[in-house]
C-alpha atoms as a PDB file:
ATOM      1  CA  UNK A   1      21.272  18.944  -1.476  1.00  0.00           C
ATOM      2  CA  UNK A   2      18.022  19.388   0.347  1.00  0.00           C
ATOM      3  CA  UNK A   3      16.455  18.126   3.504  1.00  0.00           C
ATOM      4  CA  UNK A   4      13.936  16.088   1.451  1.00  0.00           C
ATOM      5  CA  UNK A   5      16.668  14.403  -0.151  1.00  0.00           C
ATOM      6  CA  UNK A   6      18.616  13.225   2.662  1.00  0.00           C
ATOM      7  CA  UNK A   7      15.889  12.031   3.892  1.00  0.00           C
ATOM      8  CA  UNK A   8      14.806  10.026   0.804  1.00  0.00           C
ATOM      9  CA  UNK A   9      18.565   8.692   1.052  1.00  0.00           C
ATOM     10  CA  UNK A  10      18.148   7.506   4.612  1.00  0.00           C
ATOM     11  CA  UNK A  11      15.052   5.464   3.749  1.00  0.00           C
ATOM     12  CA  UNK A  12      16.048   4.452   1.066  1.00  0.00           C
ATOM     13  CA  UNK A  13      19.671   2.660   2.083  1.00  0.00           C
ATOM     14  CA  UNK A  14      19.895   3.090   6.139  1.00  0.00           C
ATOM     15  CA  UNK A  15      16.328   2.973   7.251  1.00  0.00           C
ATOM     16  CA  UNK A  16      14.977  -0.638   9.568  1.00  0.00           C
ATOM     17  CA  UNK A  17      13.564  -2.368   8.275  1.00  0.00           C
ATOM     18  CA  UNK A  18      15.415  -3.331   5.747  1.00  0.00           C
ATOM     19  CA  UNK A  19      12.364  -5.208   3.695  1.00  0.00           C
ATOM     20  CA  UNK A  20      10.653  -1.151   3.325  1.00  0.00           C
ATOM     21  CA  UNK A  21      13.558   0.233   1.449  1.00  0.00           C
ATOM     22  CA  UNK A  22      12.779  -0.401  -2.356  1.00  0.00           C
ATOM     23  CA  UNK A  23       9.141   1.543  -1.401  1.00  0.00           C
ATOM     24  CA  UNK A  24      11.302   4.358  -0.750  1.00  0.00           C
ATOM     25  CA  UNK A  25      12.824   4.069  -3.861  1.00  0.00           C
ATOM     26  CA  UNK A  26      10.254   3.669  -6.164  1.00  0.00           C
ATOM     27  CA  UNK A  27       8.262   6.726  -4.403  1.00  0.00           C
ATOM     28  CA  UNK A  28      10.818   8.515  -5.284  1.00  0.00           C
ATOM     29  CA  UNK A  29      11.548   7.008  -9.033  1.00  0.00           C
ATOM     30  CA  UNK A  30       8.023   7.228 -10.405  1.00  0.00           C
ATOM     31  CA  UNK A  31       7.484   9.500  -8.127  1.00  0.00           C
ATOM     32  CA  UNK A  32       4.377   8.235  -6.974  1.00  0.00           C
ATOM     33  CA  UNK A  33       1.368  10.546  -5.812  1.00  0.00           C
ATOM     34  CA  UNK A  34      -1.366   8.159  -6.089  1.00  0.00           C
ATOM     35  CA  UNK A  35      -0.440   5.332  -3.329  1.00  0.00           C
ATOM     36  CA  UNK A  36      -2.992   2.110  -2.240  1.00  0.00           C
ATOM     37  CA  UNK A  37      -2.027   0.609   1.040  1.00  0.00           C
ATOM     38  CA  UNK A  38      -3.937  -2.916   1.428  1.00  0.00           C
ATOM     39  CA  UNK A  39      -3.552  -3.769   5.053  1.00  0.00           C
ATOM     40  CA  UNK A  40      -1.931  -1.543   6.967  1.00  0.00           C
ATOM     41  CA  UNK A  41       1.541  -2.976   8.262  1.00  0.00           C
ATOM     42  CA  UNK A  42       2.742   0.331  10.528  1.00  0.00           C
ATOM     43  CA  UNK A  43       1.691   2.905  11.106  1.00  0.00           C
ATOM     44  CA  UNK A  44       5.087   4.674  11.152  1.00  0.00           C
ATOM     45  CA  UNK A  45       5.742   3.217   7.719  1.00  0.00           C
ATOM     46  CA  UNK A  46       2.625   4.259   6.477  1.00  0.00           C
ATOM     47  CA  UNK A  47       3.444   7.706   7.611  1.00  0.00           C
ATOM     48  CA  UNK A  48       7.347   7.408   5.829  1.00  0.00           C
ATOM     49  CA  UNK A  49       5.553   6.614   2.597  1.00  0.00           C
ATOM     50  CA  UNK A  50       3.103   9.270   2.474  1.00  0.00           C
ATOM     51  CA  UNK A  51       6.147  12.025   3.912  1.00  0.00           C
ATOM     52  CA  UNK A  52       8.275  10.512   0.874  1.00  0.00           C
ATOM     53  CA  UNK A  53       5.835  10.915  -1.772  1.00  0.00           C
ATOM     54  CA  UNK A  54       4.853  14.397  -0.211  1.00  0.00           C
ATOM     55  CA  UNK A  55       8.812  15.234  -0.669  1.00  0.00           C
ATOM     56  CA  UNK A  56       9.071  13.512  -4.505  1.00  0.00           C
ATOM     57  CA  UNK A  57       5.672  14.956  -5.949  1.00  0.00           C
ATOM     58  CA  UNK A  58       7.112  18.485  -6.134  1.00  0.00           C
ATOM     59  CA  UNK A  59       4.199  20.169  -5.110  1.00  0.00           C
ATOM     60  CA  UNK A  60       1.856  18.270  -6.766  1.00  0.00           C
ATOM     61  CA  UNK A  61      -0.898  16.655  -5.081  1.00  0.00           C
ATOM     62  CA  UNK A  62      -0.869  12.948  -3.161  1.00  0.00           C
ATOM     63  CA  UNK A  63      -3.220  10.805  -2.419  1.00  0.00           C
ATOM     64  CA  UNK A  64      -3.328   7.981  -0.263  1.00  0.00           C
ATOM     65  CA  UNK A  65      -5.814   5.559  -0.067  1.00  0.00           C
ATOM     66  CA  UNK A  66      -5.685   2.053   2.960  1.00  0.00           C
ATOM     67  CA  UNK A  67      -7.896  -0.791   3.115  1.00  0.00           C
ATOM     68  CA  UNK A  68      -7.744  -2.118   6.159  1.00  0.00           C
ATOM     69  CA  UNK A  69      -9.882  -3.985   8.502  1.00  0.00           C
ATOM     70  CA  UNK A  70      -9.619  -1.483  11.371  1.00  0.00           C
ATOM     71  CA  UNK A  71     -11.783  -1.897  14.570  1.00  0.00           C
ATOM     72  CA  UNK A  72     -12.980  -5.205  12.576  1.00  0.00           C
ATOM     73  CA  UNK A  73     -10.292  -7.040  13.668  1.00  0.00           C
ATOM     74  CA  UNK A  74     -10.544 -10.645  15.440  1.00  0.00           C
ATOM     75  CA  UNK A  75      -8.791 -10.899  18.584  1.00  0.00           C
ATOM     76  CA  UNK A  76      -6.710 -13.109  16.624  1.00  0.00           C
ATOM     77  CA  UNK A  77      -5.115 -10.894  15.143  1.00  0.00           C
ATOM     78  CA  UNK A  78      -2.581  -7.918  15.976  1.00  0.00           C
ATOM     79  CA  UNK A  79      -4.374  -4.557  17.086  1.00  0.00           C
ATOM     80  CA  UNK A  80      -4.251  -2.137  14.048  1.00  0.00           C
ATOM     81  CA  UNK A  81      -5.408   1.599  14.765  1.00  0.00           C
ATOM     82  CA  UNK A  82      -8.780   2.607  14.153  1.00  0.00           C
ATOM     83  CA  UNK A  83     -10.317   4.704  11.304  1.00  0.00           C
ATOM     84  CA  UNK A  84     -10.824   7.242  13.571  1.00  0.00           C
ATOM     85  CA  UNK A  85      -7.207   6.828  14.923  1.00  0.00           C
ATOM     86  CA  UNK A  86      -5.530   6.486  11.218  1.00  0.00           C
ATOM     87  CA  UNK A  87      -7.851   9.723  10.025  1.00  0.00           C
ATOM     88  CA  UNK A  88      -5.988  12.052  12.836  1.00  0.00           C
ATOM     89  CA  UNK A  89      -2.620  10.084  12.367  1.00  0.00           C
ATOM     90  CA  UNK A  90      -2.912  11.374   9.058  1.00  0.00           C
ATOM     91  CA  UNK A  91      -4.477  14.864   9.165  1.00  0.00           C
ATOM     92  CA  UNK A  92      -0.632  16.721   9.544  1.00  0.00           C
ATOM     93  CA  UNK A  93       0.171  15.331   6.260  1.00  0.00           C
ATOM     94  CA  UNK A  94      -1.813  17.454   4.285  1.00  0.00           C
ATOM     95  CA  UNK A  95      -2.777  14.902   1.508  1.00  0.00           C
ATOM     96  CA  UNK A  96      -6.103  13.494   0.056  1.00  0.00           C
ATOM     97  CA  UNK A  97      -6.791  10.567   2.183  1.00  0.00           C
ATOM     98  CA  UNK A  98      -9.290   8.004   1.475  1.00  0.00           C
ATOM     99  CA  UNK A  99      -9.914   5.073   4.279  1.00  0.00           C
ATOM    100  CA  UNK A 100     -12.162   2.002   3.168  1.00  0.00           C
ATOM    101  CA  UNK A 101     -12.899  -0.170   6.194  1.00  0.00           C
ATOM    102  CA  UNK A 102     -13.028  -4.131   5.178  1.00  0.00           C
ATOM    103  CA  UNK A 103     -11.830  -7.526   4.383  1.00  0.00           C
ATOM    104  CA  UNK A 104      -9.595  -7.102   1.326  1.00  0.00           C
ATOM    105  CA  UNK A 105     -11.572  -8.671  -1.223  1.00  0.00           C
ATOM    106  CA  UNK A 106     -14.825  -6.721  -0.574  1.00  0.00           C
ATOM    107  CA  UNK A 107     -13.377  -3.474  -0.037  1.00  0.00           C
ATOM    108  CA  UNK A 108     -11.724  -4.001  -3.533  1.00  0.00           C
ATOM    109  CA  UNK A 109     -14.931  -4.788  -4.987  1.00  0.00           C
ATOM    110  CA  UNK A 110     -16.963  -1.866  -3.683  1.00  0.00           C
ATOM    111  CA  UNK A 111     -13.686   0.538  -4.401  1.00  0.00           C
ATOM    112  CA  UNK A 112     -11.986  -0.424  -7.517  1.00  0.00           C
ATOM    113  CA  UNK A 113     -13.652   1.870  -9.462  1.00  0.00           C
ATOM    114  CA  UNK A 114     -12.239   5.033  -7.198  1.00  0.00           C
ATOM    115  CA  UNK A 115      -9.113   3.999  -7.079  1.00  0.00           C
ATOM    116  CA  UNK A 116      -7.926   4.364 -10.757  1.00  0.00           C
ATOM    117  CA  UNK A 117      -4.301   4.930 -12.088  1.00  0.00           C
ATOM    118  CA  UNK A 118      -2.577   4.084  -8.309  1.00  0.00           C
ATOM    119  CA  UNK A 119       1.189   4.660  -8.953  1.00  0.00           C
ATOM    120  CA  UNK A 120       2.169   2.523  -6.047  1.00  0.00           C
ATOM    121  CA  UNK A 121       0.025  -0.373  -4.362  1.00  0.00           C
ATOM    122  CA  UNK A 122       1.535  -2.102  -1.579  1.00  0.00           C
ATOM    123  CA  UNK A 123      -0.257  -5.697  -0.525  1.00  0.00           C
ATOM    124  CA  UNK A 124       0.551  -6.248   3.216  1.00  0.00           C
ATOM    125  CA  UNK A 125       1.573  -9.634   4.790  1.00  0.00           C
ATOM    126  CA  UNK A 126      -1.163  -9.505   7.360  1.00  0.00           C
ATOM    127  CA  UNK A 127      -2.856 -12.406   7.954  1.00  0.00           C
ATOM    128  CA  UNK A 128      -6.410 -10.143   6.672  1.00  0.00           C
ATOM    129  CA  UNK A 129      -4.991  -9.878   3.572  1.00  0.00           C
ATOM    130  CA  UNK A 130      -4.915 -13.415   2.849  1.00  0.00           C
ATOM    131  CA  UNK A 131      -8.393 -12.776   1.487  1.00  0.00           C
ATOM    132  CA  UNK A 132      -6.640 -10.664  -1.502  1.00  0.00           C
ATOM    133  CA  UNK A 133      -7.904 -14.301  -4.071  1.00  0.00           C
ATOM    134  CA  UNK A 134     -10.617 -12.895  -5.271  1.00  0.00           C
ATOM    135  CA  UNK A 135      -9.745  -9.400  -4.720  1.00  0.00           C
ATOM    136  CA  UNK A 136      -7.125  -9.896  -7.624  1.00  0.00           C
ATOM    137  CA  UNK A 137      -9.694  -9.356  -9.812  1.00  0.00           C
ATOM    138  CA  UNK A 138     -10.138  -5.857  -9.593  1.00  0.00           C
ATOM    139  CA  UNK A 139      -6.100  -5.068  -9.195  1.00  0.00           C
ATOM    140  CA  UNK A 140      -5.937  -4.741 -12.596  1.00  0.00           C
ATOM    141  CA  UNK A 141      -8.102  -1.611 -13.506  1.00  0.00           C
ATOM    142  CA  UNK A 142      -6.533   0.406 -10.624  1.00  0.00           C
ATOM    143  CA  UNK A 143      -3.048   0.192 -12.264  1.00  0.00           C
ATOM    144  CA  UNK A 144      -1.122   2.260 -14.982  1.00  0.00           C
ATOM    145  CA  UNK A 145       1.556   1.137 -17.262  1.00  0.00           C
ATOM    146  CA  UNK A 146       3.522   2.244 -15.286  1.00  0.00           C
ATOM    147  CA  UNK A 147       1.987   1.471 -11.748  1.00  0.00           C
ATOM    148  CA  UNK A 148       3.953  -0.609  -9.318  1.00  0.00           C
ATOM    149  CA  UNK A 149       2.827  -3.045  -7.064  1.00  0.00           C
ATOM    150  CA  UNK A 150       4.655  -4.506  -3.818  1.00  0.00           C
ATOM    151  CA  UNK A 151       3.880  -8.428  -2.462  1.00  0.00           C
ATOM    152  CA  UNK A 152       4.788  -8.114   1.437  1.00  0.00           C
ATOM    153  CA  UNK A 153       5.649 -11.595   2.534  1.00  0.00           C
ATOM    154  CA  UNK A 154       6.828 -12.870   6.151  1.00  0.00           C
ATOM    155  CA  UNK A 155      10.214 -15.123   6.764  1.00  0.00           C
ATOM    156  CA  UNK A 156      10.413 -17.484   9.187  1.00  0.00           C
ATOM    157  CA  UNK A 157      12.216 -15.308  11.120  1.00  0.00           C
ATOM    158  CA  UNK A 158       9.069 -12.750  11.191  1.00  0.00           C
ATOM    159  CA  UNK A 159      11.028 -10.194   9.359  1.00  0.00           C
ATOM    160  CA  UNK A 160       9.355  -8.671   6.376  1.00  0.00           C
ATOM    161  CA  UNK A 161      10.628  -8.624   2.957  1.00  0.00           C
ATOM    162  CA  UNK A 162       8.703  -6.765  -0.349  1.00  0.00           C
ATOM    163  CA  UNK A 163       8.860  -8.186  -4.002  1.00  0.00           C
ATOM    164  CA  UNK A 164       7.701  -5.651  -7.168  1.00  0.00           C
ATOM    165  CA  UNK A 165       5.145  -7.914  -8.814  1.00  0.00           C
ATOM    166  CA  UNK A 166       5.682  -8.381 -12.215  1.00  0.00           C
ATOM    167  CA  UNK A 167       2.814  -7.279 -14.812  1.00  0.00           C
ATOM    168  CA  UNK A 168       2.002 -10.556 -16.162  1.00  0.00           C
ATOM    169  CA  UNK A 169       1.914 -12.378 -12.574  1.00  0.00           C
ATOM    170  CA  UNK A 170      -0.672  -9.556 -11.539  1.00  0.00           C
ATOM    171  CA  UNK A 171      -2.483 -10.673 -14.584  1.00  0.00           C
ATOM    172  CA  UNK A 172      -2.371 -14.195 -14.238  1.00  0.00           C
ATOM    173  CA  UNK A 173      -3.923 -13.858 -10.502  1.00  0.00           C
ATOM    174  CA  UNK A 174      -6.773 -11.030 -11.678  1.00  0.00           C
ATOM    175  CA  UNK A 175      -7.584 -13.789 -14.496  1.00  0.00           C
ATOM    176  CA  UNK A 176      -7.814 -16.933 -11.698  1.00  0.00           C
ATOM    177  CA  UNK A 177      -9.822 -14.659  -9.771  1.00  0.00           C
ATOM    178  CA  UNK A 178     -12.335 -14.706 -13.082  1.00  0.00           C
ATOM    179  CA  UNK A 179     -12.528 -17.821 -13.697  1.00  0.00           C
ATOM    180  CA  UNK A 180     -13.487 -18.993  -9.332  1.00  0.00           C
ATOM    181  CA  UNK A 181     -16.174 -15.998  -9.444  1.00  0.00           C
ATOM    182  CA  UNK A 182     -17.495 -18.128 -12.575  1.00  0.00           C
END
């Protein structure tokens, strides 16, 4: 039993919080090397996920690509780190890294189209995210059969919890976001 894996068993039953634990998991099930990060939630977890799939893609490759808004935050909303900030954060990691500054929807738009066949794609519960409608959309073509994508949501208690998205709901909200660009 390796390092890697006792690690990937700490995240993936003992780690806080609690709500990041099935990302761990399916890293490590698919394994993903291809991950899309839409709104960055932590920074630390953003580093645990791209470790994990680092430890899971047996030598292979990763990429990891975040929209986020960046130094285009409001004030009110929570500071996030900068590009520049998130580009050094993740320079140690050794893994393609591709940063698209924007509001969900319009990074998405101008994007899509280089971010095919994302094994992973975790949709943050950050209140810049909320302009994911017509960013649906494009979800669609950036997925593989067997791609998996994560819904963040926010309890009333402000912890975070993570739902894997079903294929035909993703579907359903790329097709609404058709027919209100019509």
């Amino acid at each position: 039993m390796g390092l890697s894996y006792l690690k990937y068993l700490y995240l993936a039953h003992f780690s806080k919080p609690v709500g990041d634990r099935p990302l761990y998991r399916a890293i490590r099930h698919l394994p993903a090397r291809r991950i899309l990060e839409i709104g960055i939630g932590s920074a630390d977890r953003t580093m645990r996920l791209v470790q994990s799939a680092k430890d899971a893609s047996r030598s292979e490759p990763v990429r990891y690509a975040a929209i986020d808004l960046f130094e285009g935050r409001g004030a009110d909303l929570p500071r996030g780190l900068s590009l520049k900030e998130m580009h050094r954060m993740l320079a140690p990691a050794e893994v393609q890294v591709q940063l698209i500054p924007g509001e969900a929807s319009h990074a998405l738009a101008r994007a899509a189209n280089s971010l095919a066949n994302m094994d992973l794609v975790l949709i943050s519960a950050q209140p810049d995210t909320m302009s994911m409608a017509s960013g649906w959309f494009y979800v669609p073509r950036m997925l593989h059969p067997g791609s998996q994508v994560f819904l963040e949501s926010c309890g009333s208690d402000g912890d975070s919890s993570l739902r894997l998205m079903p294929a035909a709901e993703i579907e359903l909200l790329a097709t609404g976001a058709r027919r209100r660009a019509a």
